[in-house]
PDB file of N, CA and C in Angstrom:
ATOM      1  N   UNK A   1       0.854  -1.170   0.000  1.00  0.00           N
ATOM      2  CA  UNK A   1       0.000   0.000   0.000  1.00  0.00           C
ATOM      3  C   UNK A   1       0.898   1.231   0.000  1.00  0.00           C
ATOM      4  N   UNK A   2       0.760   2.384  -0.740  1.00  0.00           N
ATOM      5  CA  UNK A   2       1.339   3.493  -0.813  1.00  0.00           C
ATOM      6  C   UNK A   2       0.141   4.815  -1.237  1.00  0.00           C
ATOM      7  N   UNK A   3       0.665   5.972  -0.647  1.00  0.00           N
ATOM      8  CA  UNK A   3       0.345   7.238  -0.833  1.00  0.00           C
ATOM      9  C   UNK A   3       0.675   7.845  -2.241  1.00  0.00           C
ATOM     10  N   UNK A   4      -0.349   7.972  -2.582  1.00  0.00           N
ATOM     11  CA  UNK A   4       0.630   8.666  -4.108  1.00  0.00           C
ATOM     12  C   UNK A   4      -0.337  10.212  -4.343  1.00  0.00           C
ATOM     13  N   UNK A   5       0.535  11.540  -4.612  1.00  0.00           N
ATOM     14  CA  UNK A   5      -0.001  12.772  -4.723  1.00  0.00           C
ATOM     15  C   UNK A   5       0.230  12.860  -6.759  1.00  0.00           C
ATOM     16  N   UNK A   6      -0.766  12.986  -7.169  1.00  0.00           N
ATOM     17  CA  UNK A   6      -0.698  12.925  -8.816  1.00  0.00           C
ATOM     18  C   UNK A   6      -1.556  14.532  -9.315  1.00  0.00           C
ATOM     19  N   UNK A   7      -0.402  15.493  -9.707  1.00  0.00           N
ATOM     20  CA  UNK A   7      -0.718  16.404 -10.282  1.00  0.00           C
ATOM     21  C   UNK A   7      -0.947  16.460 -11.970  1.00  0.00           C
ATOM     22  N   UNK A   8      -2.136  16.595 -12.611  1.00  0.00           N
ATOM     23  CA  UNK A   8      -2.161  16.331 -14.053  1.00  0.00           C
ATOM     24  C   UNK A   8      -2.570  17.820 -14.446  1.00  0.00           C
ATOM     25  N   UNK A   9      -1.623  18.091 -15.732  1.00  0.00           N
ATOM     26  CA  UNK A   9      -2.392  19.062 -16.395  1.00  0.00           C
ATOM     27  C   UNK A   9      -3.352  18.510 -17.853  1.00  0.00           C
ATOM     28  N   UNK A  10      -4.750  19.898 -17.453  1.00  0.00           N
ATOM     29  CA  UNK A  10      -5.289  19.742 -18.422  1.00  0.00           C
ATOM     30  C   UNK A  10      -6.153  20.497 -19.140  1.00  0.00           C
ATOM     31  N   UNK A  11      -6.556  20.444 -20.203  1.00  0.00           N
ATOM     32  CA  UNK A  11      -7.156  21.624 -20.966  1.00  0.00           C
ATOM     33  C   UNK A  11      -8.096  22.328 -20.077  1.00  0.00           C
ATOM     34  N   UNK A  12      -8.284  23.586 -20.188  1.00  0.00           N
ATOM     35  CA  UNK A  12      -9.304  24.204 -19.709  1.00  0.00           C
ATOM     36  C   UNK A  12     -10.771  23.868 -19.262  1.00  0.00           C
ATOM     37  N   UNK A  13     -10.897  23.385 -17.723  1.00  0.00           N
ATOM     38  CA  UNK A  13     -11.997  22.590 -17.358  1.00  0.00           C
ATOM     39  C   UNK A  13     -13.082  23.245 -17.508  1.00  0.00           C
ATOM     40  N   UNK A  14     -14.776  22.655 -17.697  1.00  0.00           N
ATOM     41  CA  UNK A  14     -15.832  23.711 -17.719  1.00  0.00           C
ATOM     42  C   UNK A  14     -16.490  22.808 -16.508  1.00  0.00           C
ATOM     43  N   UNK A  15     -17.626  22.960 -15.898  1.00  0.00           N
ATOM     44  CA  UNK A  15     -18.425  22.684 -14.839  1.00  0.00           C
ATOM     45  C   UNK A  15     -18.772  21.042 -15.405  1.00  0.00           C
ATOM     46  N   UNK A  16     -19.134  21.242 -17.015  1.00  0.00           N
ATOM     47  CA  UNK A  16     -19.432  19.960 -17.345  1.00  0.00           C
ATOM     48  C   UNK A  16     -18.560  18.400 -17.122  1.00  0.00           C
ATOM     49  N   UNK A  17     -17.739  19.264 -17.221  1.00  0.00           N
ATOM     50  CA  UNK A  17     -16.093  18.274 -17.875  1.00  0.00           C
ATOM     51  C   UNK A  17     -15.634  18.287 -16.271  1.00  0.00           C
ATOM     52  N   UNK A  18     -15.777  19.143 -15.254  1.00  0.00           N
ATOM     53  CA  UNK A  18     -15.802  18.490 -13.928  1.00  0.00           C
ATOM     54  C   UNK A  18     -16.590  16.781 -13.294  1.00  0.00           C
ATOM     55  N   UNK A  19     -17.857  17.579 -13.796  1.00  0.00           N
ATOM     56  CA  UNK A  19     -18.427  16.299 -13.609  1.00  0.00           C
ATOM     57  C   UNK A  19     -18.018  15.260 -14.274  1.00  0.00           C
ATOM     58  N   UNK A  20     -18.315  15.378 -15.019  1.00  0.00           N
ATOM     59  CA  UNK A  20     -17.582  14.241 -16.088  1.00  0.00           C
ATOM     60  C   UNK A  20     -16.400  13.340 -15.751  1.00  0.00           C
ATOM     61  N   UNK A  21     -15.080  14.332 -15.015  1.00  0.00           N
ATOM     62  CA  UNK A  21     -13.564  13.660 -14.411  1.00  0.00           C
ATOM     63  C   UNK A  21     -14.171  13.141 -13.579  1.00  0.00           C
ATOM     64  N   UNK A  22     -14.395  13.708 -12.587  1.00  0.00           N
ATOM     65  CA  UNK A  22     -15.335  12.994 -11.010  1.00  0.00           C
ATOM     66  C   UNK A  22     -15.460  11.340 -10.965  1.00  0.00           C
ATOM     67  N   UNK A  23     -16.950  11.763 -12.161  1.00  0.00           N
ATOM     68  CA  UNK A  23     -16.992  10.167 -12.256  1.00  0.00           C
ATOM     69  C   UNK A  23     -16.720   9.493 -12.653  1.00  0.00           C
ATOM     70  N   UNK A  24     -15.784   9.454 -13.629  1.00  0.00           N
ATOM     71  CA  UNK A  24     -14.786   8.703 -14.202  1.00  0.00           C
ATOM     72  C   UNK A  24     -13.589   8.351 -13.056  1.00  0.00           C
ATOM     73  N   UNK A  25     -13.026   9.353 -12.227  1.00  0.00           N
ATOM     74  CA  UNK A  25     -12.030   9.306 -11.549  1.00  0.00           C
ATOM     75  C   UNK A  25     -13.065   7.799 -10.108  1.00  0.00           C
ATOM     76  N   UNK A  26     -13.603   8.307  -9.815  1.00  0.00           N
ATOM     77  CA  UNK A  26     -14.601   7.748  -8.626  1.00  0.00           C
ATOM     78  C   UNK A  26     -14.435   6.026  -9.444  1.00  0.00           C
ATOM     79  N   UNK A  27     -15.358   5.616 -10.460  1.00  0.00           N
ATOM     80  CA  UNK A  27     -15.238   4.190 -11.515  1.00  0.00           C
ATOM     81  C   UNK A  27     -13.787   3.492 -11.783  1.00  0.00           C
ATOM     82  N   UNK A  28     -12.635   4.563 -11.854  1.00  0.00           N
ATOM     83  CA  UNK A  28     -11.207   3.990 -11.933  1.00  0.00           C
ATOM     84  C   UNK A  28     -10.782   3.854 -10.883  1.00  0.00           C
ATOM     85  N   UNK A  29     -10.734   4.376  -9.718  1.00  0.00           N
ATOM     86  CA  UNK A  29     -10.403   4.091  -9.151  1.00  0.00           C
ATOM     87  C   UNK A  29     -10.772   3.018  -7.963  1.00  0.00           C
ATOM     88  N   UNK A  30     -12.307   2.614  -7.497  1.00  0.00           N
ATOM     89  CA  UNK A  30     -12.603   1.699  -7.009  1.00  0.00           C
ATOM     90  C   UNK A  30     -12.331   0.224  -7.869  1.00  0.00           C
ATOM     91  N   UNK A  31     -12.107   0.569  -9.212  1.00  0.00           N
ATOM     92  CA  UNK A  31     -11.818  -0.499 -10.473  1.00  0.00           C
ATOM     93  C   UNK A  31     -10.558  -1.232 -10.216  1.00  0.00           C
ATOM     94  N   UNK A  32      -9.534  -0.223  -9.424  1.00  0.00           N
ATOM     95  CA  UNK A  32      -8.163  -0.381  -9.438  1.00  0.00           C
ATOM     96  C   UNK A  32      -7.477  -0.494  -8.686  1.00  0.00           C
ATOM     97  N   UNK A  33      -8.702  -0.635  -7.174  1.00  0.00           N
ATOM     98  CA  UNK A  33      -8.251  -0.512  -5.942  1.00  0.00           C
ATOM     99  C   UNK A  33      -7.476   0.854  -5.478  1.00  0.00           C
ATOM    100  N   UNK A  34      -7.878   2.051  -5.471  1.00  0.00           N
ATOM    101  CA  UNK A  34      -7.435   2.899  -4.726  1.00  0.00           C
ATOM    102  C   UNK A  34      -8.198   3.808  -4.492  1.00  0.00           C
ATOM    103  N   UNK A  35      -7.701   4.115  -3.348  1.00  0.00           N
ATOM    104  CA  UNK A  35      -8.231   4.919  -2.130  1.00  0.00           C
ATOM    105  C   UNK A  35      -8.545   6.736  -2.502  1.00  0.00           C
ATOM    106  N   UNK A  36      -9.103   7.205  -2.541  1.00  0.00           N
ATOM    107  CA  UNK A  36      -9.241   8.257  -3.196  1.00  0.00           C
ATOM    108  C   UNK A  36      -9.670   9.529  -1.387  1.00  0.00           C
ATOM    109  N   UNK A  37      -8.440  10.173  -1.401  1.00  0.00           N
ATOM    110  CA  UNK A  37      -8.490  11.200   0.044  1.00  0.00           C
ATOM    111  C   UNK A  37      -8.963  12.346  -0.469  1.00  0.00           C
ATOM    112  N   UNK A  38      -8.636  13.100  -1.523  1.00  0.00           N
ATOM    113  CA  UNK A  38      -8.747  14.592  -1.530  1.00  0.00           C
ATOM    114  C   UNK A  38      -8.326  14.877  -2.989  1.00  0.00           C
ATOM    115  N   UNK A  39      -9.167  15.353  -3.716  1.00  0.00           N
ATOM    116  CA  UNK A  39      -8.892  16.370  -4.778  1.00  0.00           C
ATOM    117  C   UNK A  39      -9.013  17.761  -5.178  1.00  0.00           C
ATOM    118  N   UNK A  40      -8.788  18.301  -6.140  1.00  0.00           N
ATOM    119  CA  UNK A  40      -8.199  19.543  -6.245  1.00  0.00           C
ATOM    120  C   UNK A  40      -8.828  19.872  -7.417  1.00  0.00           C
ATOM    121  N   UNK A  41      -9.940  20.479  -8.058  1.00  0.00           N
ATOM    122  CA  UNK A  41      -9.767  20.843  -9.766  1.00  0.00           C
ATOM    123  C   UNK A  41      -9.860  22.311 -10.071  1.00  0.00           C
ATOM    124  N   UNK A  42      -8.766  22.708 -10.951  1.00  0.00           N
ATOM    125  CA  UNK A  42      -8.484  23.295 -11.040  1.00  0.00           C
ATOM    126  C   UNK A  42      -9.232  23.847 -12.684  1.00  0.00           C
ATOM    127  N   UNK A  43      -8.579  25.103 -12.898  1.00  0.00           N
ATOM    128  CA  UNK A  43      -9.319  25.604 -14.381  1.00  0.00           C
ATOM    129  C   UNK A  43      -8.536  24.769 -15.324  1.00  0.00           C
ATOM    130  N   UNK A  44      -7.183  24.528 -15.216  1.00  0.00           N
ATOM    131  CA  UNK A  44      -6.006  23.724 -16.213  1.00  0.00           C
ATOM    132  C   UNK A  44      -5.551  22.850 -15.564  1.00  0.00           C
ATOM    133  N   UNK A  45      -5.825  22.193 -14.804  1.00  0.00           N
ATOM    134  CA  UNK A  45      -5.237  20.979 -13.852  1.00  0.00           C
ATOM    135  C   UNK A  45      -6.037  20.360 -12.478  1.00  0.00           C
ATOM    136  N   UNK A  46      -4.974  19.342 -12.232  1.00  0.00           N
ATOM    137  CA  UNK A  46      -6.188  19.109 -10.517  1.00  0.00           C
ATOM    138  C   UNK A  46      -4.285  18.111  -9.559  1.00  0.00           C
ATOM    139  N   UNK A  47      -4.897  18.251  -9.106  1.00  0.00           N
ATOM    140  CA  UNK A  47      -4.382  17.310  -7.731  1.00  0.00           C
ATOM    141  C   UNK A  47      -5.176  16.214  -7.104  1.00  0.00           C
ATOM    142  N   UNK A  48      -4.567  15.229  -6.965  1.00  0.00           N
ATOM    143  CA  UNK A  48      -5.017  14.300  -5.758  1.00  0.00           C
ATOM    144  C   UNK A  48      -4.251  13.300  -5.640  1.00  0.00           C
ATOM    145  N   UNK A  49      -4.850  13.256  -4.260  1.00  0.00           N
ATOM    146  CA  UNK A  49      -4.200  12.337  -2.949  1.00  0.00           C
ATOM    147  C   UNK A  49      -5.267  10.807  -3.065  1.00  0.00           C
ATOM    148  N   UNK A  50      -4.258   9.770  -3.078  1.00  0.00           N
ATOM    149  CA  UNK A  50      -4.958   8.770  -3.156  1.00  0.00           C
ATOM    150  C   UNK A  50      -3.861   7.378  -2.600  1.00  0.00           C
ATOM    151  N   UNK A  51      -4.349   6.450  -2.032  1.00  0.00           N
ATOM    152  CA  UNK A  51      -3.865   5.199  -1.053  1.00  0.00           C
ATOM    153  C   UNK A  51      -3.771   4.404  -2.304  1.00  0.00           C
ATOM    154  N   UNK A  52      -2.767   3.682  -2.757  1.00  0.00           N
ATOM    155  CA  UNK A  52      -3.114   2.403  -3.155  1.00  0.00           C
ATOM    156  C   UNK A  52      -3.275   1.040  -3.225  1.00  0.00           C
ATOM    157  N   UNK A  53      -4.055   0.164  -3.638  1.00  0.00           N
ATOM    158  CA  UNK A  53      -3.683  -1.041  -2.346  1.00  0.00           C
ATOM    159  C   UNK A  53      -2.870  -2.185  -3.520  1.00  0.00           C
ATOM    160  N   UNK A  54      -2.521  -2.107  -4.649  1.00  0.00           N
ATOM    161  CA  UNK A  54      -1.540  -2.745  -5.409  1.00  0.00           C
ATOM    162  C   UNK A  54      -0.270  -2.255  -5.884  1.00  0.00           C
ATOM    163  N   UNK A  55       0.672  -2.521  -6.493  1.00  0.00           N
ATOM    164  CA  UNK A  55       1.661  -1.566  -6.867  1.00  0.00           C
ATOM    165  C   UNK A  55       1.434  -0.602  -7.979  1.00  0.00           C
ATOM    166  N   UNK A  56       0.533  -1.592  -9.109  1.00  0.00           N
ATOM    167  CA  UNK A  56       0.317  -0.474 -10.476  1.00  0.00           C
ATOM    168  C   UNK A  56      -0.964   0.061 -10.284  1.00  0.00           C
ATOM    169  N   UNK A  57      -1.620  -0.021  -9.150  1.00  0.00           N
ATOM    170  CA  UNK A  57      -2.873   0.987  -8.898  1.00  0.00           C
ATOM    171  C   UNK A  57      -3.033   2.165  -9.676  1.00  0.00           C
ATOM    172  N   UNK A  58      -1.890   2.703  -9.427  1.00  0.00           N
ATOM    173  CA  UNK A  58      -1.758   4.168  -9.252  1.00  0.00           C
ATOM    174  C   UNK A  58      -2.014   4.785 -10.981  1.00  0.00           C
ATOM    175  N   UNK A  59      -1.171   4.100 -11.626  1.00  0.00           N
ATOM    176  CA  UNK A  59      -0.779   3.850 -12.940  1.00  0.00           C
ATOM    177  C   UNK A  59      -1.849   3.258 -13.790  1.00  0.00           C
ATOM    178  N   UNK A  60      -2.426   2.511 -13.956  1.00  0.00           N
ATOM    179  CA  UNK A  60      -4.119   1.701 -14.033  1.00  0.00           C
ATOM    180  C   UNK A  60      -5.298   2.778 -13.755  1.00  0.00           C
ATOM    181  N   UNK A  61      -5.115   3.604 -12.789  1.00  0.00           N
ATOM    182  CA  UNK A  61      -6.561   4.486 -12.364  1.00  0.00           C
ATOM    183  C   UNK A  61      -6.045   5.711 -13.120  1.00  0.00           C
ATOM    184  N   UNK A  62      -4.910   5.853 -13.665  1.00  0.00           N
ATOM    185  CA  UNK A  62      -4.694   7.703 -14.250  1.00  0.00           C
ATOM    186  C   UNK A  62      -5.482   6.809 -15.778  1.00  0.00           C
ATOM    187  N   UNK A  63      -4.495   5.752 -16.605  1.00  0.00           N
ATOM    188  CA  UNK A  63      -4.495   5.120 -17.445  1.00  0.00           C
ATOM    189  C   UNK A  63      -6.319   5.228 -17.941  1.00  0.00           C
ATOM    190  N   UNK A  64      -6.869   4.361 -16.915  1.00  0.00           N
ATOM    191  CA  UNK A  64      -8.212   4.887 -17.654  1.00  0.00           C
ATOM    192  C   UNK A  64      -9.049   5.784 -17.132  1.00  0.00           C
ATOM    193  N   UNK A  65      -8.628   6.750 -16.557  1.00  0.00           N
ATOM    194  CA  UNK A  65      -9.391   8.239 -16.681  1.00  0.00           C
ATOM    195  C   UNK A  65      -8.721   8.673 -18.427  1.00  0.00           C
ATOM    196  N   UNK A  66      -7.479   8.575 -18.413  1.00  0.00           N
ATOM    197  CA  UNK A  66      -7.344   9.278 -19.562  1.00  0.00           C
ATOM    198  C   UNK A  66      -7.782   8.820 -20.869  1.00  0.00           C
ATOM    199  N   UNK A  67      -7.942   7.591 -20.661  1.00  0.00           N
ATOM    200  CA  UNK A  67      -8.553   7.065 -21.913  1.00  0.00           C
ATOM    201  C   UNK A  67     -10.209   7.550 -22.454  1.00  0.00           C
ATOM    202  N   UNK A  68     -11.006   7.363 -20.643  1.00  0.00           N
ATOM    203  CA  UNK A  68     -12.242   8.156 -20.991  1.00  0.00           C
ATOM    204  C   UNK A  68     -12.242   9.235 -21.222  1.00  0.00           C
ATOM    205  N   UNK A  69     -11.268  10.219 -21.163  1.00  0.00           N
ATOM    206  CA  UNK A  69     -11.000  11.878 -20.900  1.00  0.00           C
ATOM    207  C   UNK A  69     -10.998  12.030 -22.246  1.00  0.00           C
ATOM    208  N   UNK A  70      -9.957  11.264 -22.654  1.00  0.00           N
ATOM    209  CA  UNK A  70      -9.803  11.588 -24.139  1.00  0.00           C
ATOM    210  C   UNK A  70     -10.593  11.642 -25.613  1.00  0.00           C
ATOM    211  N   UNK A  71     -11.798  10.514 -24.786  1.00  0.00           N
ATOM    212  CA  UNK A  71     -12.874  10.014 -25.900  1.00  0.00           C
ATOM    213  C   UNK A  71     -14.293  10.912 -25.763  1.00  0.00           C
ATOM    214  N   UNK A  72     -13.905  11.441 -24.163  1.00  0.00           N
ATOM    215  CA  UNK A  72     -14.833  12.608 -24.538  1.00  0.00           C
ATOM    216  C   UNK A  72     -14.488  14.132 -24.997  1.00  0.00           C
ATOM    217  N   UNK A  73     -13.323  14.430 -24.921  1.00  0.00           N
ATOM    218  CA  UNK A  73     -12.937  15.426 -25.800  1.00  0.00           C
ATOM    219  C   UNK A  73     -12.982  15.272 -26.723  1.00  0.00           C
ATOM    220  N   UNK A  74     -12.585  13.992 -27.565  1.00  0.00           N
ATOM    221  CA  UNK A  74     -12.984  14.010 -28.874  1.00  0.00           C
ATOM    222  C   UNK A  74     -14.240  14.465 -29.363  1.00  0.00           C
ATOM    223  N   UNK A  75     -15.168  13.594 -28.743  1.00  0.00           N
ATOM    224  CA  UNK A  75     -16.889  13.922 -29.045  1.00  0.00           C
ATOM    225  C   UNK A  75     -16.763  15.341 -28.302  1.00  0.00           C
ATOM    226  N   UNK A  76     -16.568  15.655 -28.033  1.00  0.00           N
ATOM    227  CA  UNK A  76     -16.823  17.564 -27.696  1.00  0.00           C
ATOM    228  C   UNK A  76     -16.276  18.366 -28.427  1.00  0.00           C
ATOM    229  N   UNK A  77     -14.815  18.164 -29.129  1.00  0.00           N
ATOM    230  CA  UNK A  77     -14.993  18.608 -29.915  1.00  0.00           C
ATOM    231  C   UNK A  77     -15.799  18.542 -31.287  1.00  0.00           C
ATOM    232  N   UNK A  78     -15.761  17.185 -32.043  1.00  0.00           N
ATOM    233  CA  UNK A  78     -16.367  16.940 -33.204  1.00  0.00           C
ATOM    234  C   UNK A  78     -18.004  17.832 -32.961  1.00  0.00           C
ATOM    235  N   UNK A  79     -18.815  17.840 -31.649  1.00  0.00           N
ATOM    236  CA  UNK A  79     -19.876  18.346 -31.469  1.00  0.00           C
ATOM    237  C   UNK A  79     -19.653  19.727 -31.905  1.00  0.00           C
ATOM    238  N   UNK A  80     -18.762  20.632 -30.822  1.00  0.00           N
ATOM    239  CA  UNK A  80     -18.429  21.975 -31.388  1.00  0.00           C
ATOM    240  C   UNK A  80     -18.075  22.049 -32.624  1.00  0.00           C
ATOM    241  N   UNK A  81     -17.772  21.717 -33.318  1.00  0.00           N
ATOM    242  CA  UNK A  81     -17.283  21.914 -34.376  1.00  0.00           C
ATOM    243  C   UNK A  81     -18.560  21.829 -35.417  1.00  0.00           C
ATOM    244  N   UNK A  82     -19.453  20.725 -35.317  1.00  0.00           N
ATOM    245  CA  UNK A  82     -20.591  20.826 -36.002  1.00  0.00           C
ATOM    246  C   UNK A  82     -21.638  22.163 -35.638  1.00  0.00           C
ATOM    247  N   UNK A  83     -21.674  22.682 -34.762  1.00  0.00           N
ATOM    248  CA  UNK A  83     -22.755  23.150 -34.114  1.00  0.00           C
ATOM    249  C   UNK A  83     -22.242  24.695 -34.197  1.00  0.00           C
TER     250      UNK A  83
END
């Protein structure tokens, strides 16, 4: 088990795309076994503090936030872009 503090930058957050990390972050990480203490979101970034209870926890729960992160920026943009 280890403490791990993971600062990510990222595009300019809106209220939507909060929610959106949240629960994605909340799904990866009970997925991956870790402990989730305290986060941070920021307008271009976030912080958090999180326990993990395997070694590649840590690595596994960023892994697929970013994968969902990424597939909804895509569809947000392709949307903006139509609209």
């Amino acid at each position: 088990m280890s403490l791990c503090v993971a600062i990510i930058a990222m595009h300019h957050f809106t209220q939507n795309d909060y929610r959106f990390y949240l629960d994605k972050l909340k799904q990866a990480s009970e997925k991956h076994q870790c402990d989730l203490h305290a986060y941070v979101l920021m307008t271009n970034h976030l912080y958090l503090l999180m326990t993990t209870h395997k070694r590649e926890a840590l690595g596994e729960t960023l892994q697929t936030i970013g994968r969902y992160y990424v597939q909804y920026l895509i569809l947000l943009m392709a949307y903006r872009h139509f609209v």
